[in-house]
Each structure stands twice: as C-alpha cells, then as structure tokens.
PDB file of N, CA and C in Angstrom:
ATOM      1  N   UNK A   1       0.848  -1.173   0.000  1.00  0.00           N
ATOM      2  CA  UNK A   1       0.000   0.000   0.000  1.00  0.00           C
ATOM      3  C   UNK A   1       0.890   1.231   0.000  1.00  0.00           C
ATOM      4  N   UNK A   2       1.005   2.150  -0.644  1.00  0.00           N
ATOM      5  CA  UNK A   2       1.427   3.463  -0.912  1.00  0.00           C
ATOM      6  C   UNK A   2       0.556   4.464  -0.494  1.00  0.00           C
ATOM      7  N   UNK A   3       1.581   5.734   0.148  1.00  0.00           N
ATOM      8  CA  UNK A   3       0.599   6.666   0.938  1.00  0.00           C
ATOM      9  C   UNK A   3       0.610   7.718  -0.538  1.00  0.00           C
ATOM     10  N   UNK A   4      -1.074   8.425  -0.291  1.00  0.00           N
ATOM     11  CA  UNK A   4      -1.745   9.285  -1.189  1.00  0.00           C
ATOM     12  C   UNK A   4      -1.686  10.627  -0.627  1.00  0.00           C
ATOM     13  N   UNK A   5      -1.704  11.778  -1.547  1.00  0.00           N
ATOM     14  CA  UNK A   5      -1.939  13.194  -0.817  1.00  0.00           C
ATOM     15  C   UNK A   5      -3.430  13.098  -1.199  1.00  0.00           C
ATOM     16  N   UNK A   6      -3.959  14.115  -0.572  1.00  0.00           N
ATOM     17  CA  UNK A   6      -5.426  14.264  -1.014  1.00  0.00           C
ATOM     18  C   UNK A   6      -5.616  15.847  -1.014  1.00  0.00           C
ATOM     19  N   UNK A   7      -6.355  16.378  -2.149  1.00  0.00           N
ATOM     20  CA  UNK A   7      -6.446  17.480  -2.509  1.00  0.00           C
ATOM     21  C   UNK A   7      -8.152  17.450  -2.686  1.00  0.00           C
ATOM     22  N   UNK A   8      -8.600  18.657  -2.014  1.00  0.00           N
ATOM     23  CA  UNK A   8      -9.904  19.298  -2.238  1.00  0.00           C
ATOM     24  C   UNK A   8     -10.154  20.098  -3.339  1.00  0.00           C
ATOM     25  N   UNK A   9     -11.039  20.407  -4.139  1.00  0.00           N
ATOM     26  CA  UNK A   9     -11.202  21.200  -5.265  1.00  0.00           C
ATOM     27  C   UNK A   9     -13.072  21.725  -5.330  1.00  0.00           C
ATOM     28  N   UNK A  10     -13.058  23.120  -4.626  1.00  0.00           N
ATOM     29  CA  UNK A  10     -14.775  23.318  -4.921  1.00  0.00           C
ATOM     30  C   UNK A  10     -14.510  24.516  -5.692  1.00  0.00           C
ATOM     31  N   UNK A  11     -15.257  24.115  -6.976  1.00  0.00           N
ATOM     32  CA  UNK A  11     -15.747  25.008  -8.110  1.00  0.00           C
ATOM     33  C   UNK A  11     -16.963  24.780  -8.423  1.00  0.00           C
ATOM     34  N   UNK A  12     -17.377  25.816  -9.533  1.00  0.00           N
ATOM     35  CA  UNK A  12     -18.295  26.025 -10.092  1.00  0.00           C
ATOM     36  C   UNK A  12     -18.742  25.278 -11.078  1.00  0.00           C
ATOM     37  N   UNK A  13     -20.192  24.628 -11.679  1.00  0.00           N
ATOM     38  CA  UNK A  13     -20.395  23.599 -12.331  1.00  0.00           C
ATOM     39  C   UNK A  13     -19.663  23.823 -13.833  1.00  0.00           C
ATOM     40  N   UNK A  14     -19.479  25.005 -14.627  1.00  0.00           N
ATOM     41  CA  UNK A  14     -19.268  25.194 -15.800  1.00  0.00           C
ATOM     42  C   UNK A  14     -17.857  25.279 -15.616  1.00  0.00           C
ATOM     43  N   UNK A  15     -16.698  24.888 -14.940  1.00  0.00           N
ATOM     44  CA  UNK A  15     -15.107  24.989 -14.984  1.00  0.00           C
ATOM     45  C   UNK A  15     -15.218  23.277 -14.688  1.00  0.00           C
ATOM     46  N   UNK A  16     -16.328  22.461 -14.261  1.00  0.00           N
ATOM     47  CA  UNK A  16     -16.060  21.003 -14.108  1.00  0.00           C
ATOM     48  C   UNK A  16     -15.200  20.388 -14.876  1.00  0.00           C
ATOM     49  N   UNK A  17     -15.612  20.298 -16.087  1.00  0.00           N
ATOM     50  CA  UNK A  17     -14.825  19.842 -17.551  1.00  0.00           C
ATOM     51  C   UNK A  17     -13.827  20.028 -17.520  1.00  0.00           C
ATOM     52  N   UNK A  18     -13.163  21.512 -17.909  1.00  0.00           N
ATOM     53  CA  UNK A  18     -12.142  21.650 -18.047  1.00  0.00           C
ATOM     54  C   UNK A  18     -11.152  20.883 -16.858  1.00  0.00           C
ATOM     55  N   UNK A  19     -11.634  20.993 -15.602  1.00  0.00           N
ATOM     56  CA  UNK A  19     -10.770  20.347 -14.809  1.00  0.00           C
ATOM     57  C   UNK A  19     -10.499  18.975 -14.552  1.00  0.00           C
ATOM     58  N   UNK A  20     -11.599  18.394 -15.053  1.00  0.00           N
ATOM     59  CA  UNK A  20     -11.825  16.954 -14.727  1.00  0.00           C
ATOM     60  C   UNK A  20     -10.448  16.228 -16.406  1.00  0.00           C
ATOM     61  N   UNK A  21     -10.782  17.355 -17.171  1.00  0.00           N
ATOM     62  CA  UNK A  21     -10.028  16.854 -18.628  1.00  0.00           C
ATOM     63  C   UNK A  21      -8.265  16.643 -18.215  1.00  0.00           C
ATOM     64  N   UNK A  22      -8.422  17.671 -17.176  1.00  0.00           N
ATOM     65  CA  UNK A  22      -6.598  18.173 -16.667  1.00  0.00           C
ATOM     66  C   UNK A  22      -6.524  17.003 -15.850  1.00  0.00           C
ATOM     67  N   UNK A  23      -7.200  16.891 -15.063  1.00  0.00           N
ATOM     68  CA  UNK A  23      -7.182  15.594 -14.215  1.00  0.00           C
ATOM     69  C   UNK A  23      -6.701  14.474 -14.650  1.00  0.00           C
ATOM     70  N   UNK A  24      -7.695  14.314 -15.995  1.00  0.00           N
ATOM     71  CA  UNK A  24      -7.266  12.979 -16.519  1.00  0.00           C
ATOM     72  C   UNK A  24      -6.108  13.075 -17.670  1.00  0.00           C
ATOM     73  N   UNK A  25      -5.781  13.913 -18.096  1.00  0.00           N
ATOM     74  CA  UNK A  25      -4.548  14.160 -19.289  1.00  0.00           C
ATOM     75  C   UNK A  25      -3.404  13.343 -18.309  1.00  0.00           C
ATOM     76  N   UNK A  26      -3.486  14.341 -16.675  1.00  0.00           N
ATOM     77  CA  UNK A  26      -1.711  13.815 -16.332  1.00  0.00           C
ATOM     78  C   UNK A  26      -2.549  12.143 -15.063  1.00  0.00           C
ATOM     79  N   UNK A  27      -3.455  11.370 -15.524  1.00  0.00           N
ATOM     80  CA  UNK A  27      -3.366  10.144 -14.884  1.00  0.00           C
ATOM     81  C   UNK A  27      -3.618  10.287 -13.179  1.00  0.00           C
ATOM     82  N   UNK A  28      -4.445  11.437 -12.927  1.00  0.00           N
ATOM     83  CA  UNK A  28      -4.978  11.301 -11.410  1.00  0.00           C
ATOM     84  C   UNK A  28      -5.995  10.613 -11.492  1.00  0.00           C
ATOM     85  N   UNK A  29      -6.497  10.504 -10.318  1.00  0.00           N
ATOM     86  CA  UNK A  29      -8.004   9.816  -9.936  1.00  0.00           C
ATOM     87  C   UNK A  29      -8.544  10.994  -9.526  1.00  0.00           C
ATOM     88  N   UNK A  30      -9.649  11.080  -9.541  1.00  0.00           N
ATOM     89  CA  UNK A  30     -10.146  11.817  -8.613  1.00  0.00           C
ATOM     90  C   UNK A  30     -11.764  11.479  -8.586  1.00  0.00           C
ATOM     91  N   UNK A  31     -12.542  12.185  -7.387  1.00  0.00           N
ATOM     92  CA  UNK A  31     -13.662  12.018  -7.362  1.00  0.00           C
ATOM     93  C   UNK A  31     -14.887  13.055  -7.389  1.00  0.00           C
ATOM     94  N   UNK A  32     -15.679  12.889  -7.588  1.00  0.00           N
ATOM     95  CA  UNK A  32     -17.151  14.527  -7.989  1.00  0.00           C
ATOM     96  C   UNK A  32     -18.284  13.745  -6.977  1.00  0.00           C
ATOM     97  N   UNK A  33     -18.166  14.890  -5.952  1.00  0.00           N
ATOM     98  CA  UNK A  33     -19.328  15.577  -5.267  1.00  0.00           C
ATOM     99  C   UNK A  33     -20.243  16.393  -5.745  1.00  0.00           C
ATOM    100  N   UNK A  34     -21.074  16.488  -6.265  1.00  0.00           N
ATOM    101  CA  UNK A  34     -22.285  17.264  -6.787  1.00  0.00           C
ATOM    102  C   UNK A  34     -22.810  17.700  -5.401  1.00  0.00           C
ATOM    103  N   UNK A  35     -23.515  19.089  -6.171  1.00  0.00           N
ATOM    104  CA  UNK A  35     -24.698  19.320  -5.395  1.00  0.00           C
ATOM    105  C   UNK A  35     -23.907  20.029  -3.862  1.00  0.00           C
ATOM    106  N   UNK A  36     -22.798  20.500  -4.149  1.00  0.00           N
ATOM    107  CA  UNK A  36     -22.232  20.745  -2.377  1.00  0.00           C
ATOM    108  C   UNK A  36     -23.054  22.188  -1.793  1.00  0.00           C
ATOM    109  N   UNK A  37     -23.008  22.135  -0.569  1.00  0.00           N
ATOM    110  CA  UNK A  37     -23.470  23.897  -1.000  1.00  0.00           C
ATOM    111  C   UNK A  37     -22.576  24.413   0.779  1.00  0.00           C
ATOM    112  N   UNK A  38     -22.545  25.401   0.726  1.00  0.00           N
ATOM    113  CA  UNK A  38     -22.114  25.859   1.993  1.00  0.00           C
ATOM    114  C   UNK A  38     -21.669  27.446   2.217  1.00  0.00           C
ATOM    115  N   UNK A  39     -20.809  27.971   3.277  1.00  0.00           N
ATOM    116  CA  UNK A  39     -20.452  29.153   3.564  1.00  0.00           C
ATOM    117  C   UNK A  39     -19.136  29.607   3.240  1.00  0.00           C
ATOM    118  N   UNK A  40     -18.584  30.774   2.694  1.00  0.00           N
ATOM    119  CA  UNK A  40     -17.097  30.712   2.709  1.00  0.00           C
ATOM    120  C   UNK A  40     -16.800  32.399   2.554  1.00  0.00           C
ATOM    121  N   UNK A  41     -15.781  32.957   2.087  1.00  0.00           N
ATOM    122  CA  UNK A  41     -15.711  34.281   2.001  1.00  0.00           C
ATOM    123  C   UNK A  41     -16.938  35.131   0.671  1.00  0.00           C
ATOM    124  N   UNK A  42     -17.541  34.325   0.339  1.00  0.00           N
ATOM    125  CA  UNK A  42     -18.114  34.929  -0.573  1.00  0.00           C
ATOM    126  C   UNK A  42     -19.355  34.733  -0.070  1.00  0.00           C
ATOM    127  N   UNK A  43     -19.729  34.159   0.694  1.00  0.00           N
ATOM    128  CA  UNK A  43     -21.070  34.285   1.553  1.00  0.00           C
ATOM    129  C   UNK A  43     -21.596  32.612   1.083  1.00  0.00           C
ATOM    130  N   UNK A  44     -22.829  32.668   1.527  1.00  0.00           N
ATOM    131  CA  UNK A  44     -23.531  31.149   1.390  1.00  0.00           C
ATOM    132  C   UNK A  44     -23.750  30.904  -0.097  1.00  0.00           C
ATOM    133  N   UNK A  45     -23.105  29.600  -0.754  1.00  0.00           N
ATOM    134  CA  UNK A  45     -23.327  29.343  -1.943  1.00  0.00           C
ATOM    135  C   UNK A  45     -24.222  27.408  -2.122  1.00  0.00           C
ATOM    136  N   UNK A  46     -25.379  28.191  -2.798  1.00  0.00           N
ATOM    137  CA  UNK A  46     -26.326  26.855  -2.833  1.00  0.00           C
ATOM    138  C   UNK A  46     -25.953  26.263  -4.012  1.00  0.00           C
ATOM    139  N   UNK A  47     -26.882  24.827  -4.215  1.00  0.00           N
ATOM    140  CA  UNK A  47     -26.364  24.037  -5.447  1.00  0.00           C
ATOM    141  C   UNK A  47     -27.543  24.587  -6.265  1.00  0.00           C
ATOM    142  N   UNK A  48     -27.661  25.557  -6.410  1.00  0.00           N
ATOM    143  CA  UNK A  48     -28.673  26.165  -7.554  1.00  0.00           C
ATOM    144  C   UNK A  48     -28.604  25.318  -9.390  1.00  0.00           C
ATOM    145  N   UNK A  49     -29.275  25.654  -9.730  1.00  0.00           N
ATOM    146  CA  UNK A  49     -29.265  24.640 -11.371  1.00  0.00           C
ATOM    147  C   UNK A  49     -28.335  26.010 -12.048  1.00  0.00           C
ATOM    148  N   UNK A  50     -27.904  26.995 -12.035  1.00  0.00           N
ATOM    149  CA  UNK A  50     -26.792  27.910 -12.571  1.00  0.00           C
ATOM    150  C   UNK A  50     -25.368  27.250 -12.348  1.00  0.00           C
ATOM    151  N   UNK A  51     -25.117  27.389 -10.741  1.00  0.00           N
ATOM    152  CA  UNK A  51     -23.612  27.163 -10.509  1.00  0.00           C
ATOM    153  C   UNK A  51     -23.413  25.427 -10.207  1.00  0.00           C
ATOM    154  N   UNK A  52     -24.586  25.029  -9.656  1.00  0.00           N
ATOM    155  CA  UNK A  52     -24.484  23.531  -8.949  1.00  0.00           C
ATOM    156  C   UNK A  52     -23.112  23.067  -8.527  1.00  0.00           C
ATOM    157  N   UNK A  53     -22.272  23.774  -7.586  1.00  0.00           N
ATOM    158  CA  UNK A  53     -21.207  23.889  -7.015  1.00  0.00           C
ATOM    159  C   UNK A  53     -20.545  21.947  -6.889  1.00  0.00           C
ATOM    160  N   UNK A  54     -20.005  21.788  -7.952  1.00  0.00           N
ATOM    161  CA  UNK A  54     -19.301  20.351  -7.590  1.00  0.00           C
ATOM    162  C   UNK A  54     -17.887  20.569  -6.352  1.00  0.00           C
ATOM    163  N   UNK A  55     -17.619  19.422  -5.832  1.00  0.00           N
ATOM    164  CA  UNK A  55     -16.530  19.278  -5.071  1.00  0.00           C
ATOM    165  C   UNK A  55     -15.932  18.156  -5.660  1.00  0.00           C
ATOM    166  N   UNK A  56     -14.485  18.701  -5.839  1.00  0.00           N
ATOM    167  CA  UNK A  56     -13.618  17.521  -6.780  1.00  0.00           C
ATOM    168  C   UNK A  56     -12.801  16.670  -5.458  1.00  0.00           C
ATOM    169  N   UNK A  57     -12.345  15.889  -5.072  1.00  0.00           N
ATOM    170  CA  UNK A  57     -11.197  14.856  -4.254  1.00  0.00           C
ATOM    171  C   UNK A  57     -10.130  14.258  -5.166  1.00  0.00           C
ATOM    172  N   UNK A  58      -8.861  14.841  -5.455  1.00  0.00           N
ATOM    173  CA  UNK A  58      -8.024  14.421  -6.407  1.00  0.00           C
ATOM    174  C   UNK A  58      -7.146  13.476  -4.997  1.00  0.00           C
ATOM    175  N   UNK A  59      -6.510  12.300  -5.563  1.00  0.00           N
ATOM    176  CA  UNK A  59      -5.878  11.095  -4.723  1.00  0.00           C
ATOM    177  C   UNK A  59      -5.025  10.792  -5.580  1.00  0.00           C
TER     178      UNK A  59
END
C-alpha cells in the first residue's frame, strides 16, 4: 500500500470539464461531489441549477 496526498477542489459547475479533462490528461483519480453547498468568504453558496457547485477529491 502506498501513501496518497489528497487534494480538495470546490468550483463552479461550468469549470467542471475543463478540470476533470486536466485531471485525466496527467493520470490522477479523482472524485465529484455534486450538489455541495455551503459558507465561505463569498457568503452562502447553494447548489442552484446555474452554478451547482461540484466538489472535486483528487488522490
């Protein structure tokens, strides 16, 4: 067994692609959380059908 870093990634639904494409060009894994919603410096962000805020887990 080999130890993993783990990286968080919350964006916006329309940058998904592009990142998920980068993801897979250089051979990560990673995983999609849909639907996240929560609080942060920009104030409360819901999973509205505009942004539907995914959360990426790259391993």
């Amino acid at each position: 067994m080999q130890a993993l870093k783990k990286i968080e990634i919350i964006l916006g639904a329309p940058d998904l692609h592009r990142l998920t494409r980068l993801l897979e060009k250089h051979g990560l894994a990673y995983t999609v959380y849909h639907h996240v919603t929560g609080r942060g410096d920009r104030g409360v962000r819901g999973d509205d059908d505009l942004t539907a805020s995914p959360a990426i887990s790259v391993s």
